[in-house]
C-alpha atoms as a PDB file:
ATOM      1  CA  UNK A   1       7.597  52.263  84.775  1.00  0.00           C
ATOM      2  CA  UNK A   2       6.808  48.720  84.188  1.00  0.00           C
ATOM      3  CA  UNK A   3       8.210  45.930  82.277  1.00  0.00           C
ATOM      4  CA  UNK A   4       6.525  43.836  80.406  1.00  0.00           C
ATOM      5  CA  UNK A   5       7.970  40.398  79.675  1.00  0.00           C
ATOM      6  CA  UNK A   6       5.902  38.273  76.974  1.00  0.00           C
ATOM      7  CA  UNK A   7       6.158  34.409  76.203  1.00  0.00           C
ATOM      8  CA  UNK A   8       4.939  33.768  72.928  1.00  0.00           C
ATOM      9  CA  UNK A   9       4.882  31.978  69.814  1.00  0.00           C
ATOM     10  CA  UNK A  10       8.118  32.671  67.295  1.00  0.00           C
ATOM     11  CA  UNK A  11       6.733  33.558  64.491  1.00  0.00           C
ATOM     12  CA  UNK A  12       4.726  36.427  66.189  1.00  0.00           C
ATOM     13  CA  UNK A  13       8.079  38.308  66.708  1.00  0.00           C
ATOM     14  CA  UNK A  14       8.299  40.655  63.748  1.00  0.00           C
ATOM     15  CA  UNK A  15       4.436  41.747  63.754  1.00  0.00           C
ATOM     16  CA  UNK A  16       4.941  42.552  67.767  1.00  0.00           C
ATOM     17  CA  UNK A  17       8.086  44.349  66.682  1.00  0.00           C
ATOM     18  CA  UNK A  18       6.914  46.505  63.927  1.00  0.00           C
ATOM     19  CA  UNK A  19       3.406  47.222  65.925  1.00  0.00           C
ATOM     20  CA  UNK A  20       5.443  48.300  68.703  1.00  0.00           C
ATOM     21  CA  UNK A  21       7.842  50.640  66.925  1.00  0.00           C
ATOM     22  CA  UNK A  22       4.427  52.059  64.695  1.00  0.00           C
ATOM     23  CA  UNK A  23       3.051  53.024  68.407  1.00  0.00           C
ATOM     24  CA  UNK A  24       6.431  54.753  69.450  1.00  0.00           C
ATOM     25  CA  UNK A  25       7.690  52.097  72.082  1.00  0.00           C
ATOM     26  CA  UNK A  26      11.187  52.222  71.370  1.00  0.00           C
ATOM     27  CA  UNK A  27      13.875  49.127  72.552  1.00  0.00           C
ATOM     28  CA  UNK A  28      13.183  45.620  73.149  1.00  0.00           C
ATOM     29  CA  UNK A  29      14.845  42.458  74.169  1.00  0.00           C
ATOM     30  CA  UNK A  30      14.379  39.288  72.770  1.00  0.00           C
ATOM     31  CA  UNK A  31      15.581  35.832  73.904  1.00  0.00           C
ATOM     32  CA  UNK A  32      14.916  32.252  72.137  1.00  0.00           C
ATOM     33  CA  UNK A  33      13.450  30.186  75.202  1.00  0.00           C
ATOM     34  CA  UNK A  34      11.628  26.820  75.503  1.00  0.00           C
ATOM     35  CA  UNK A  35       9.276  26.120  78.001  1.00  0.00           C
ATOM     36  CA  UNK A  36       5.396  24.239  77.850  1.00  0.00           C
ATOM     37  CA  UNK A  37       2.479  25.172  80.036  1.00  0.00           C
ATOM     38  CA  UNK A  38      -0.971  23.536  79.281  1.00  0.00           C
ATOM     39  CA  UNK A  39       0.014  22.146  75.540  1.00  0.00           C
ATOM     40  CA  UNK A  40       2.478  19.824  77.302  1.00  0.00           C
ATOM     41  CA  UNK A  41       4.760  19.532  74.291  1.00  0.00           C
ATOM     42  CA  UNK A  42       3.928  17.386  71.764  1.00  0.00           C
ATOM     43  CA  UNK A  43       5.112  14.182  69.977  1.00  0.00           C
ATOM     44  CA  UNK A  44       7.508  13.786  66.984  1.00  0.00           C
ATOM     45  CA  UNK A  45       8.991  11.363  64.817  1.00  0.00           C
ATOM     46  CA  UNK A  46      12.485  11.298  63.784  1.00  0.00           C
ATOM     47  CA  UNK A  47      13.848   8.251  61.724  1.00  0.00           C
ATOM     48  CA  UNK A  48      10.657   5.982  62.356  1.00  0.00           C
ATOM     49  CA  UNK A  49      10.623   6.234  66.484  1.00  0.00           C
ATOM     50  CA  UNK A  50       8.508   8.562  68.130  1.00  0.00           C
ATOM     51  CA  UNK A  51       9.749  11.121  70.595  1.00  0.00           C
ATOM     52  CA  UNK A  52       7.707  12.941  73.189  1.00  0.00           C
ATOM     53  CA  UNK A  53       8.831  17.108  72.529  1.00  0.00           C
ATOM     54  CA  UNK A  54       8.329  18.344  76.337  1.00  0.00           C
ATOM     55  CA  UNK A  55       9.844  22.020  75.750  1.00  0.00           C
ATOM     56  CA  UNK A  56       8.171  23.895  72.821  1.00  0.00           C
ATOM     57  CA  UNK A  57      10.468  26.629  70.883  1.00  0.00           C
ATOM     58  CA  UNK A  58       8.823  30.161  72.582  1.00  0.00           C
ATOM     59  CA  UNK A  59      10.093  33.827  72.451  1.00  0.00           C
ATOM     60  CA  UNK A  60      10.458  35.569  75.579  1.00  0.00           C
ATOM     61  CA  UNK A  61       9.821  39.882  75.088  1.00  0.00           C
ATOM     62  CA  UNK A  62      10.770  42.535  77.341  1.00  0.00           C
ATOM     63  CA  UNK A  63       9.944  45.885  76.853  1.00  0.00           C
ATOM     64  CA  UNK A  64       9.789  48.401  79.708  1.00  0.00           C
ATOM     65  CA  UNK A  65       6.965  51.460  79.092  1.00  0.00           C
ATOM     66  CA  UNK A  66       6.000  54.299  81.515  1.00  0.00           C
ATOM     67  CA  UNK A  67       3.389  53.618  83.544  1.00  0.00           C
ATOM     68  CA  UNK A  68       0.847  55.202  81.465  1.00  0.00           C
ATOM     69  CA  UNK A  69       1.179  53.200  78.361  1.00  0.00           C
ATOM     70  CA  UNK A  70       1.054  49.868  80.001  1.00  0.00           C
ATOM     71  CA  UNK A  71      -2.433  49.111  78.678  1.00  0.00           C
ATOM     72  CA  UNK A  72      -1.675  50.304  75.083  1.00  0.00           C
ATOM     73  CA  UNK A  73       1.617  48.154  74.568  1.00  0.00           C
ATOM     74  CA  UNK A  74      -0.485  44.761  76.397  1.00  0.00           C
ATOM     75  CA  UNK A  75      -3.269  44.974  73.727  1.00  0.00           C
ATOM     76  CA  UNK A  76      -0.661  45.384  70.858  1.00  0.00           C
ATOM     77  CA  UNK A  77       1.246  42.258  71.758  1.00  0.00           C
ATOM     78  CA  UNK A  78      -2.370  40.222  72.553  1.00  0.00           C
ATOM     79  CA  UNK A  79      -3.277  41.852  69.016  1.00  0.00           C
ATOM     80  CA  UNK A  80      -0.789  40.535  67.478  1.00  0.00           C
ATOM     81  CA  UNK A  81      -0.220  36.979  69.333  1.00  0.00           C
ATOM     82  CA  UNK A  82      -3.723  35.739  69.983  1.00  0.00           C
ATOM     83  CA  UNK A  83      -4.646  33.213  67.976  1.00  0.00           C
ATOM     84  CA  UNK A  84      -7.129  31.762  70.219  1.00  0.00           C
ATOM     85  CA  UNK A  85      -5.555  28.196  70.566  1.00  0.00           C
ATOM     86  CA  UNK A  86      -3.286  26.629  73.522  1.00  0.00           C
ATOM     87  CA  UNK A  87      -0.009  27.638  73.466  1.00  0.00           C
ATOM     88  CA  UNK A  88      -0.482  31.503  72.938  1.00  0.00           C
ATOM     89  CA  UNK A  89       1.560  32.785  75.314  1.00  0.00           C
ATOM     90  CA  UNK A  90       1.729  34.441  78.327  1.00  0.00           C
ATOM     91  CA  UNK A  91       2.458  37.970  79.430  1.00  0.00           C
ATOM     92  CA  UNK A  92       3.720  39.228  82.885  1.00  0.00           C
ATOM     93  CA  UNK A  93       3.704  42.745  84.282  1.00  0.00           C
ATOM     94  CA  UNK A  94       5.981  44.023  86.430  1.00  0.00           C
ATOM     95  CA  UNK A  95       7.027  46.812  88.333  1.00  0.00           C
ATOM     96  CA  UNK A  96      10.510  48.881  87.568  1.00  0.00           C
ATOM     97  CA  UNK A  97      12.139  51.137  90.113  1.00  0.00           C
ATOM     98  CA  UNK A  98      14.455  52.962  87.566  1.00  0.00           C
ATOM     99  CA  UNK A  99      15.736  52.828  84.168  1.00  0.00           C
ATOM    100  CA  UNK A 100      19.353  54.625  83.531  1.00  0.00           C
ATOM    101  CA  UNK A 101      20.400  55.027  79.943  1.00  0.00           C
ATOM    102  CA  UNK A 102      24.237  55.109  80.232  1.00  0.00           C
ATOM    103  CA  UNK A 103      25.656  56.470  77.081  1.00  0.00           C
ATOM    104  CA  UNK A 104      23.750  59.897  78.937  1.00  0.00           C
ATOM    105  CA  UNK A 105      23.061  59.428  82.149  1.00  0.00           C
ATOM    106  CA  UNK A 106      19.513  59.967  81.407  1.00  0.00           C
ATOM    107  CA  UNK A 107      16.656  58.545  84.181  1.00  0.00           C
ATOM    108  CA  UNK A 108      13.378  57.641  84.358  1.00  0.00           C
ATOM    109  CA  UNK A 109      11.150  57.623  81.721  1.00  0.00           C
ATOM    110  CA  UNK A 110      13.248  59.564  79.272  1.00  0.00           C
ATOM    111  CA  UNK A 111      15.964  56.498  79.862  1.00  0.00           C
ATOM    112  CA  UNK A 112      13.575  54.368  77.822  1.00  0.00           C
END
């Protein structure tokens, strides 16, 4: 199993979401982060004075898949993120020893 964890622009949430559930991933966690890689925030102005915006609203995603379906659920969330500008996001891959569902007991990959 691996888990994927994605940092990308808010309002890509819902199409990564439904896209997701329409390929038969099931479960995902979401958090509201802020962070800035190349873009290097950005400048705003808020009662006449400028202020420099380091952190940039971003949506972290996790979703863990079986091993075989790592490739499939990557190219759904570029799909649906990539708008070919800075400040796209990022996604990380990484590896999961084992995934319990509690409520059953159940392991592995029919945990996810």
């Amino acid at each position: 199993m691996k888990k994927i964890e994605a940092i990308v622009r808010p309002h890509s949430v819902d199409d990564i979401r439904e896209a997701l559930q329409e390929a038969g991933f099931r479960g995902m966690t979401l958090q509201e982060v802020k962070g800035f890689g190349r873009q290097k925030g950005h400048t705003e102005v808020y009662r006449g004075a400028e202020y420099q915006v380091d952190f940039l609203p971003k949506v972290k995603l996790e979703v863990v898949v079986p091993d075989g379906r790592v490739e499939e659920a990557v190219s759904i969330i570029i799909r649906c993120t990539k708008t070919g500008k800075v400040g796209d996001g990022k996604i990380f891959i990484l590896p999961v020893e084992e995934a319990i569902r509690v409520r059953t007991e159940e392991t592995g990959d029919e945990a996810l």
